[in-house]
Protein backbone atom coordinates (compact mmCIF):
# COMPACT_ATOMS: atom_id res chain seq x y z
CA UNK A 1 140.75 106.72 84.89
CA UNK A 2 141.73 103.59 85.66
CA UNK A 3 140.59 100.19 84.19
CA UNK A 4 140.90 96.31 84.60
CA UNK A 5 140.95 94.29 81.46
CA UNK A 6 138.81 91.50 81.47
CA UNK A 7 139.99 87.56 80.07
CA UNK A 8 136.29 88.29 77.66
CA UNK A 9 136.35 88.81 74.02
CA UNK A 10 133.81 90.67 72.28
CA UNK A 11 133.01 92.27 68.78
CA UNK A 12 134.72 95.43 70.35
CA UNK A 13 137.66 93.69 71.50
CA UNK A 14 138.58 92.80 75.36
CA UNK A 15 136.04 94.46 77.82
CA UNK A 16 136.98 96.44 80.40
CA UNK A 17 135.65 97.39 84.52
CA UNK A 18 136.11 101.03 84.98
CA UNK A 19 137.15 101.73 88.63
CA UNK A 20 137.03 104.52 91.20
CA UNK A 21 137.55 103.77 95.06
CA UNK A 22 134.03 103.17 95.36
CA UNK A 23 135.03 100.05 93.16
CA UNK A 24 137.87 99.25 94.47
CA UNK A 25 136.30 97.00 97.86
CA UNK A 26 134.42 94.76 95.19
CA UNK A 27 137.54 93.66 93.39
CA UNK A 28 139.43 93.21 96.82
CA UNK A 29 136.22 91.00 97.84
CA UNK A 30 135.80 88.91 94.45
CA UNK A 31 139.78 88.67 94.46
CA UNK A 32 139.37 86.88 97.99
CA UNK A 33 137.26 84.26 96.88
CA UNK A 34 139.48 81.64 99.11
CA UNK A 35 138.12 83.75 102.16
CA UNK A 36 134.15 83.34 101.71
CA UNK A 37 132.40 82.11 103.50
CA UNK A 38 131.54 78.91 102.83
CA UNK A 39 133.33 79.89 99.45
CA UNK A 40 130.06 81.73 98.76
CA UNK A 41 129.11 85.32 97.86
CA UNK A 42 126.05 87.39 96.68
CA UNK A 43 127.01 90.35 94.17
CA UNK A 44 124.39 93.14 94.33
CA UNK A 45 124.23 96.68 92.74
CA UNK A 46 121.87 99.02 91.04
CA UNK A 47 121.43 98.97 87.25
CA UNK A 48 123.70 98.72 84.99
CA UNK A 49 126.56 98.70 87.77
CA UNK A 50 128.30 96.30 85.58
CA UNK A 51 127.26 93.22 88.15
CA UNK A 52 126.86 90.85 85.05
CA UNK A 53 130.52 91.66 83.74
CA UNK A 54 132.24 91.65 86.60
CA UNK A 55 130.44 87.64 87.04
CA UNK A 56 131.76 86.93 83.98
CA UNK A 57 135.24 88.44 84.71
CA UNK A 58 134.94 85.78 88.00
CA UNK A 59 134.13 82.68 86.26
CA UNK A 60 137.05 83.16 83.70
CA UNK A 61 139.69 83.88 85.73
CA UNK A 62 139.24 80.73 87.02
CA UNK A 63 138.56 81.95 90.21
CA UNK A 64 135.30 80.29 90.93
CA UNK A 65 131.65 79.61 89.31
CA UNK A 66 129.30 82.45 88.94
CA UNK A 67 125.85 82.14 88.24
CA UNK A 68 124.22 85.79 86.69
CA UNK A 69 120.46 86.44 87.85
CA UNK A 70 120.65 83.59 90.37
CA UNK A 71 117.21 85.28 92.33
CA UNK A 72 115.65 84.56 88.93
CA UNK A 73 116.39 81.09 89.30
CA UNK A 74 114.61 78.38 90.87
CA UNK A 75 115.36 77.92 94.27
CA UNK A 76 115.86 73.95 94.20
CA UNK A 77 118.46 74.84 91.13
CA UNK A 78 120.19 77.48 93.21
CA UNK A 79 119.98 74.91 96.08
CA UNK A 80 122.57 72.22 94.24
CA UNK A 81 124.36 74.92 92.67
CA UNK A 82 125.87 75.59 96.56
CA UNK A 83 126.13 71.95 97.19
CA UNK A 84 127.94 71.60 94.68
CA UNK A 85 130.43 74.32 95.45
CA UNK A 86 130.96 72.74 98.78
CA UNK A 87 131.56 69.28 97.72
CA UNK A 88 133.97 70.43 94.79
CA UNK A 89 135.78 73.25 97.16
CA UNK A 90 135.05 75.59 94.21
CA UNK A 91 133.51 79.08 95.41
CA UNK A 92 130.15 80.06 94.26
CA UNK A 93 129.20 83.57 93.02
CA UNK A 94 125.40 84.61 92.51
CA UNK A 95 124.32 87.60 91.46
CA UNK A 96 121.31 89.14 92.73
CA UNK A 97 119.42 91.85 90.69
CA UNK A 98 117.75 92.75 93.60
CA UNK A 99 119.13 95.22 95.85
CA UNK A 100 120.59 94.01 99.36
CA UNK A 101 118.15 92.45 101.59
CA UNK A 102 115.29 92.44 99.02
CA UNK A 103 116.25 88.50 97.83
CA UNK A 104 113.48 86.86 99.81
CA UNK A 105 114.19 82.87 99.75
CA UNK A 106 111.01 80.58 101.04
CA UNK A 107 113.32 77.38 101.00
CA UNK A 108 114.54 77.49 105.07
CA UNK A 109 117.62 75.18 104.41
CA UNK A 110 118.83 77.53 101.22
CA UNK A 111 117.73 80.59 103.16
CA UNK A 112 120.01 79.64 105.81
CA UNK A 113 122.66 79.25 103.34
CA UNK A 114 122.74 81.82 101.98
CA UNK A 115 121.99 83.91 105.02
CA UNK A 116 125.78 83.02 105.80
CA UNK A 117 127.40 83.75 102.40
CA UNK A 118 129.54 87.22 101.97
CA UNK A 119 127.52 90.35 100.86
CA UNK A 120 129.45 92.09 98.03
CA UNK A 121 127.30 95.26 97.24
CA UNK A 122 127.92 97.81 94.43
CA UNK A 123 127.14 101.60 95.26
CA UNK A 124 127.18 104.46 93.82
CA UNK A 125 129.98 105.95 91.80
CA UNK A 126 132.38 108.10 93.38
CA UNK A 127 133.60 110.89 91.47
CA UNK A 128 136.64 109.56 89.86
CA UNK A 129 134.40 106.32 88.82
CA UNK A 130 131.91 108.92 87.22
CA UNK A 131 134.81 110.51 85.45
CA UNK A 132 135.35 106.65 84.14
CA UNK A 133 132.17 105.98 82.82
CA UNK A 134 131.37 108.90 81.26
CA UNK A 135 134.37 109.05 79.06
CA UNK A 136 133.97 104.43 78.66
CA UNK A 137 129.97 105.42 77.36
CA UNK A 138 131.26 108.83 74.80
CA UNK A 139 133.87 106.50 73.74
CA UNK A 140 131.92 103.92 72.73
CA UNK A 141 129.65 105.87 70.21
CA UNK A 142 132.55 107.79 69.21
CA UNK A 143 131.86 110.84 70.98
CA UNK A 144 134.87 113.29 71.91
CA UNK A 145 134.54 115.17 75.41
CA UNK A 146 136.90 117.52 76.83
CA UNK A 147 138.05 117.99 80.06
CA UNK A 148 135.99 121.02 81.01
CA UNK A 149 132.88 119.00 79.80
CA UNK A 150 133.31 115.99 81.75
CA UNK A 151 134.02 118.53 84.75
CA UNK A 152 130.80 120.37 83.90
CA UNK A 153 129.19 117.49 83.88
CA UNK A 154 130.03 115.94 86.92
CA UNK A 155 128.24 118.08 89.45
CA UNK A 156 125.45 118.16 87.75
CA UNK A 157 124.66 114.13 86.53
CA UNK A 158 122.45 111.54 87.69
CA UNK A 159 124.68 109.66 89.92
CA UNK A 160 123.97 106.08 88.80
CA UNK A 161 125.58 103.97 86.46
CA UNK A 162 122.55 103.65 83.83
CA UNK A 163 121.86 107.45 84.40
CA UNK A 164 124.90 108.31 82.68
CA UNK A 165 124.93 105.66 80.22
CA UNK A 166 121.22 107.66 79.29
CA UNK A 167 122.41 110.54 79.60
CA UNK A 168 125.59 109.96 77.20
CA UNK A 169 122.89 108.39 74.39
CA UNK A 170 121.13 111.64 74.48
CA UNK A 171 124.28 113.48 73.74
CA UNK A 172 124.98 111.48 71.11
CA UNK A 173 121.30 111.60 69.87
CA UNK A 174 121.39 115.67 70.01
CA UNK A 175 124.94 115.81 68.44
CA UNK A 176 123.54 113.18 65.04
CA UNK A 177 120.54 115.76 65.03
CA UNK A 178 122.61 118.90 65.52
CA UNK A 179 125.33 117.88 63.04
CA UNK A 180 127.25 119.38 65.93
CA UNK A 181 129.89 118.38 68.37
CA UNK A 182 129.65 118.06 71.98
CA UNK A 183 129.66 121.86 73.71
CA UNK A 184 128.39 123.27 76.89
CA UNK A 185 125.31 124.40 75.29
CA UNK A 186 124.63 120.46 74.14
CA UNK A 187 125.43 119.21 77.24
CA UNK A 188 122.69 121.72 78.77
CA UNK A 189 120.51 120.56 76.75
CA UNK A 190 120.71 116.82 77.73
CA UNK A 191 120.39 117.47 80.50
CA UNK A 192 117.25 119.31 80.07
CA UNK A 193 116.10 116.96 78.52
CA UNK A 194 117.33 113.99 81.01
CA UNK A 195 115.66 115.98 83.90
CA UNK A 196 112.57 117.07 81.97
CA UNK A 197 112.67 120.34 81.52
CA UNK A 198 114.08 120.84 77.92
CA UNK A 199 112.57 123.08 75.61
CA UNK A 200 113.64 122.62 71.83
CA UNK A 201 114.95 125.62 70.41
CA UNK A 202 114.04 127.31 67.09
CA UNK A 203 117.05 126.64 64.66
C-alpha cells in the first residue's frame, strides 16, 4: 500500500492519500499545476474519493489556490476567483461534486472559462487502491484484518470509495455486537447485510 503524507494536521495526526495506479494520473496532474491551462483545473470524483483532501493537500503545498465545492458557489464568486488566478499567475483548483460534464454554468463568459480549464477526474479504485482503503478505514476504528480477509474481500466489495468506507463501519458495528474479531464468517455477514440480503442468526 502505498501512501502520500499530506502538509495537514489533524486530531489523528498528519493525513494521508492512499494510492493505487488508478491514483497515480491525479497526483501527476495536480503536481503539474505550471502546465494548466490557463493555470486552471476542475477536480471531479465520486463520493468520498477523497476530492476534498487532496484540495487541501494543493493549497498547502503551496502549489496553487483551491476552492472545495466550487459548483456550490455562486457563479459571479467563482467568476473573480479565475480572474484572480490570472492576474496573480497563481493556478486555480475547483472542485466539482458533480461528476464530469454534469457542472452546468449559465454565465457564457465563465462557461467559456472554464470550458478550457484541465479535467482531473477520479475513478474507480483499482485493486491495489482497494487493498489501501480498506486496511486506511479498519485502521482507523482499530480493526485488525488479515491478509486472507482483505483478499476475500476484494472480489467481492462495492467498488467505490464510500462503499467500502460502509462496508468497513458495518464490520466494526457486527464485531462491537459480536464481542468478536473480524473472521470470514463476519465479513459474510457484512456483506449480507451491505447487499441486503442478511439474515441475523440465532446466537
Amino acid at each position: 500500500m502505498s501512501q502520500i503524507a499530506l502538509p495537514l494536521v489533524t486530531a489523528r495526526g498528519a493525513e494521508t492519500v492512499v494510492l493505487g495506479p488508478s491514483l497515480v494520473p491525479v497526483i501527476d496532474a495536480l503536481q503539474s499545476a505550471d502546465r494548466w491551462p490557463f493555470r486552471t483545473a476542475i477536480l471531479t470524483g465520486p463520493p468520498r474519493s477523497g476530492k476534498s483532501l487532496l484540495a487541501r493537500w494543493f493549497a498547502e503545498s503551496g502549489a496553487g489556490e483551491a476552492v472545495d465545492s466550487a459548483d456550490a458557489l455562486p457563479e459571479d464568486e467563482v467568476f473573480h476567483r479565475w480572474n484572480r488566478a490570472q492576474a496573480n499567475g497563481r493556478p486555480l483548483l475547483l472542485v466539482s461534486n458533480r461528476a464530469a460534464g454534469a457542472w452546468q454554468i449559465t454565465l457564457p463568459d465563465l462557461a467559456s472559462r472554464l470550458g478550457a480549464a484541465l479535467l482531473i477526474e477520479i475513478g474507480a479504485p483499482d485493486d491495489e487502491l482497494l487493498a489501501g482503503l480498506i486496511a486506511e478505514h479498519a485502521a482507523r476504528r482499530g480493526l485488525v484484518l488479515g491478509d486472507q480477509t482483505v483478499a476475500y474481500l476484494l472480489p467481492r466489495i462495492e467498488r467505490s470509495h464510500a462503499g467500502i468506507e460502509l462496508l468497513i463501519e458495518t464490520l466494526d458495528r457486527l464485531s462491537l455486537e459480536r464481542k468478536s474479531p473480524v473472521t470470514i464468517s463476519l465479513v459474510r455477514d457484512a456483506l449480507a447485510e451491505r447487499s441486503g440480503e442478511f439474515q441475523p442468526r440465532l446466537l
